[in-house]
Protein backbone atom coordinates (compact mmCIF):
# COMPACT_ATOMS: atom_id res chain seq x y z
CA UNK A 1 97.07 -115.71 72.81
CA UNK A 2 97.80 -112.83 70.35
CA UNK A 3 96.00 -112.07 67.16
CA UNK A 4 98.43 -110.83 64.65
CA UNK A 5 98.66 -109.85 61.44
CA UNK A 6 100.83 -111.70 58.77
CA UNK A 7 101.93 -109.34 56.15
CA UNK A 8 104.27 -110.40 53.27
CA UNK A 9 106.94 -107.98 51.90
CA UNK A 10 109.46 -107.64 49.23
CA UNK A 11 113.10 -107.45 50.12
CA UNK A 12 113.08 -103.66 48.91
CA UNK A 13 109.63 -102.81 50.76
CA UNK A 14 111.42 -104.62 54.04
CA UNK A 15 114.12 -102.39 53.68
CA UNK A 16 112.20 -99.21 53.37
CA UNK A 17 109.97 -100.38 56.17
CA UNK A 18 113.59 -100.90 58.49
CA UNK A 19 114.70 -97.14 57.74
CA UNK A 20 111.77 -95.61 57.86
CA UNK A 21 110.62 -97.33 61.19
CA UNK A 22 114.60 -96.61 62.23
CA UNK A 23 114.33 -92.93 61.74
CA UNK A 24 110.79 -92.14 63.33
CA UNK A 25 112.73 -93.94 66.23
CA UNK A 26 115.09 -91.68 66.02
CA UNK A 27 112.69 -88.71 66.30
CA UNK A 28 110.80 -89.82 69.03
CA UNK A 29 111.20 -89.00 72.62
CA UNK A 30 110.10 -90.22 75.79
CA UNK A 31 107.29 -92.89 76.38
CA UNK A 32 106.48 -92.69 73.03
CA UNK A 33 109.64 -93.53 71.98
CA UNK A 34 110.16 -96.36 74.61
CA UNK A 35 106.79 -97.63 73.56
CA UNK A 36 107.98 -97.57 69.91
CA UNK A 37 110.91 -99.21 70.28
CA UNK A 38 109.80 -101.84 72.49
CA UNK A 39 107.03 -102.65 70.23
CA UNK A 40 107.50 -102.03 66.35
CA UNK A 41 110.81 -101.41 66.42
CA UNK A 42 111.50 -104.49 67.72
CA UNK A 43 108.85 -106.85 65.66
CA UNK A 44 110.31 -105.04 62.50
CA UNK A 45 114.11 -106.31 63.44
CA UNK A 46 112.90 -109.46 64.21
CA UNK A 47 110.74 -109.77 60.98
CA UNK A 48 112.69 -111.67 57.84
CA UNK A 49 110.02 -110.53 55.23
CA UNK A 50 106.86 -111.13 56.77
CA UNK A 51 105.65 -108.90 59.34
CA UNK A 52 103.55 -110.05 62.19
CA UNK A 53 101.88 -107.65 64.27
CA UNK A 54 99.00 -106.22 65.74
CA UNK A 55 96.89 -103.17 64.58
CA UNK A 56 98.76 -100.68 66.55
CA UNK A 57 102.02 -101.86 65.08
CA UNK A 58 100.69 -101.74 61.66
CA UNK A 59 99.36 -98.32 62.55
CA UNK A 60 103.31 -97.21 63.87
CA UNK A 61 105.02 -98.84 60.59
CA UNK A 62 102.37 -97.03 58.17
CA UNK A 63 103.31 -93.72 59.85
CA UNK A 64 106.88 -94.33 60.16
CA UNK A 65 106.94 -95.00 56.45
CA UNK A 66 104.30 -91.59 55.58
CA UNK A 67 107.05 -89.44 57.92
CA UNK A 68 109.85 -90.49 55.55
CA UNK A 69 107.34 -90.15 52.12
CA UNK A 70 106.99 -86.53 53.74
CA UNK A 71 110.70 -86.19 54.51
CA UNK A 72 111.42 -87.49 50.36
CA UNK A 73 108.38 -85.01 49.51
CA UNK A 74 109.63 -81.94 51.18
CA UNK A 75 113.12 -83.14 49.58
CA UNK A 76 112.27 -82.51 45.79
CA UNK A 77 112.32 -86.40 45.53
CA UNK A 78 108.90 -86.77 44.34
CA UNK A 79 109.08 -90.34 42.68
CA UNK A 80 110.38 -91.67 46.05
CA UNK A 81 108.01 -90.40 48.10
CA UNK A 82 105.34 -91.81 46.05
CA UNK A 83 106.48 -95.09 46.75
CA UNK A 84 106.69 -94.73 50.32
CA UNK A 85 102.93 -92.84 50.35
CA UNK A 86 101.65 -95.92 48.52
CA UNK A 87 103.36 -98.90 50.80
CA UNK A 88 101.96 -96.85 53.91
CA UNK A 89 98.15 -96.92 52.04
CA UNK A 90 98.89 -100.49 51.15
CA UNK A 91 99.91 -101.55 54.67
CA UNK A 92 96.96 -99.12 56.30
CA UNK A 93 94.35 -101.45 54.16
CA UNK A 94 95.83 -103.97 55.16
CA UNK A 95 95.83 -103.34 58.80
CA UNK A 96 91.74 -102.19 58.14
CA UNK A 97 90.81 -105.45 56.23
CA UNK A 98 93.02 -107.27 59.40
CA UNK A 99 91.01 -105.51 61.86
CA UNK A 100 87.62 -106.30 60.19
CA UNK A 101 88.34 -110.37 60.16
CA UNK A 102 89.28 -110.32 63.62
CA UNK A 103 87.39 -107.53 65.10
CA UNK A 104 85.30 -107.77 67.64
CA UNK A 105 82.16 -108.65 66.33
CA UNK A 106 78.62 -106.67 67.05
CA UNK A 107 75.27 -108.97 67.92
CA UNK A 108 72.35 -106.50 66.63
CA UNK A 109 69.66 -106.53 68.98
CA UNK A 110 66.15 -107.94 67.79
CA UNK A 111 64.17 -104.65 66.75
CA UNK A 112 61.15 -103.81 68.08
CA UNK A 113 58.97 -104.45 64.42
CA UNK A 114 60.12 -108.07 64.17
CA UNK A 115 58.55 -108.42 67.97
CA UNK A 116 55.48 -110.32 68.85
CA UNK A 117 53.25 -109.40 72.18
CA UNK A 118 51.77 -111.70 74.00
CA UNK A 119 48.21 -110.31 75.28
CA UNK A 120 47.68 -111.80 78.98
């Protein structure tokens, strides 16, 4: 079964989430690209304003949508890229407070102060 994150957009973050993910396809090459577009690409066409994915995924979207804050930055289009900088942050804690729910969770072993010895 797969664990997956269920993140609820706006219309207008959906859309800048399509491009964005669109164009670092676009830019890619070779397995990553295949990888890309197999993967996020795909859930992100699929999604109607929720997306569900993994960690990885979340990881792609939050750099697809950095890459085209960059693109924006680099452009003179300051305001714009803001908004992209801050969905990517938004969706990368998201992603971190995903991965700490359902996380693989570490048993701490018993320390050696809270031991008792048994004299035989």
């Amino acid at each position: 079964m797969r664990l997956a994150a269920n993140i609820k957009l706006f219309p207008a973050e959906m859309s800048m989430v399509r491009r964005s993910t669109r164009l670092l396809s676009d830019h890619l090459t070779g397995w990553n690209k295949r990888l890309f577009d197999s993967t996020t690409l795909k859930r992100v066409n699929e999604s109607t304003g929720t997306l569900v994915m993994d960690g990885m995924e979340l990881k792609d979207v939050a750099r697809a949508l950095r890459k085209q804050g960059w693109f924006f930055y680099n452009s003179g289009l300051k305001s714009e890229a803001k908004i992209y900088f801050e969905l990517a942050q938004w969706i990368k804690e998201q992603r971190f407070q995903f991965q700490k729910e359902n996380g693989p969770k570490i048993k701490t072993a018993v320390s050696a102060g809270t031991l008792t010895a048994a004299i035989v």
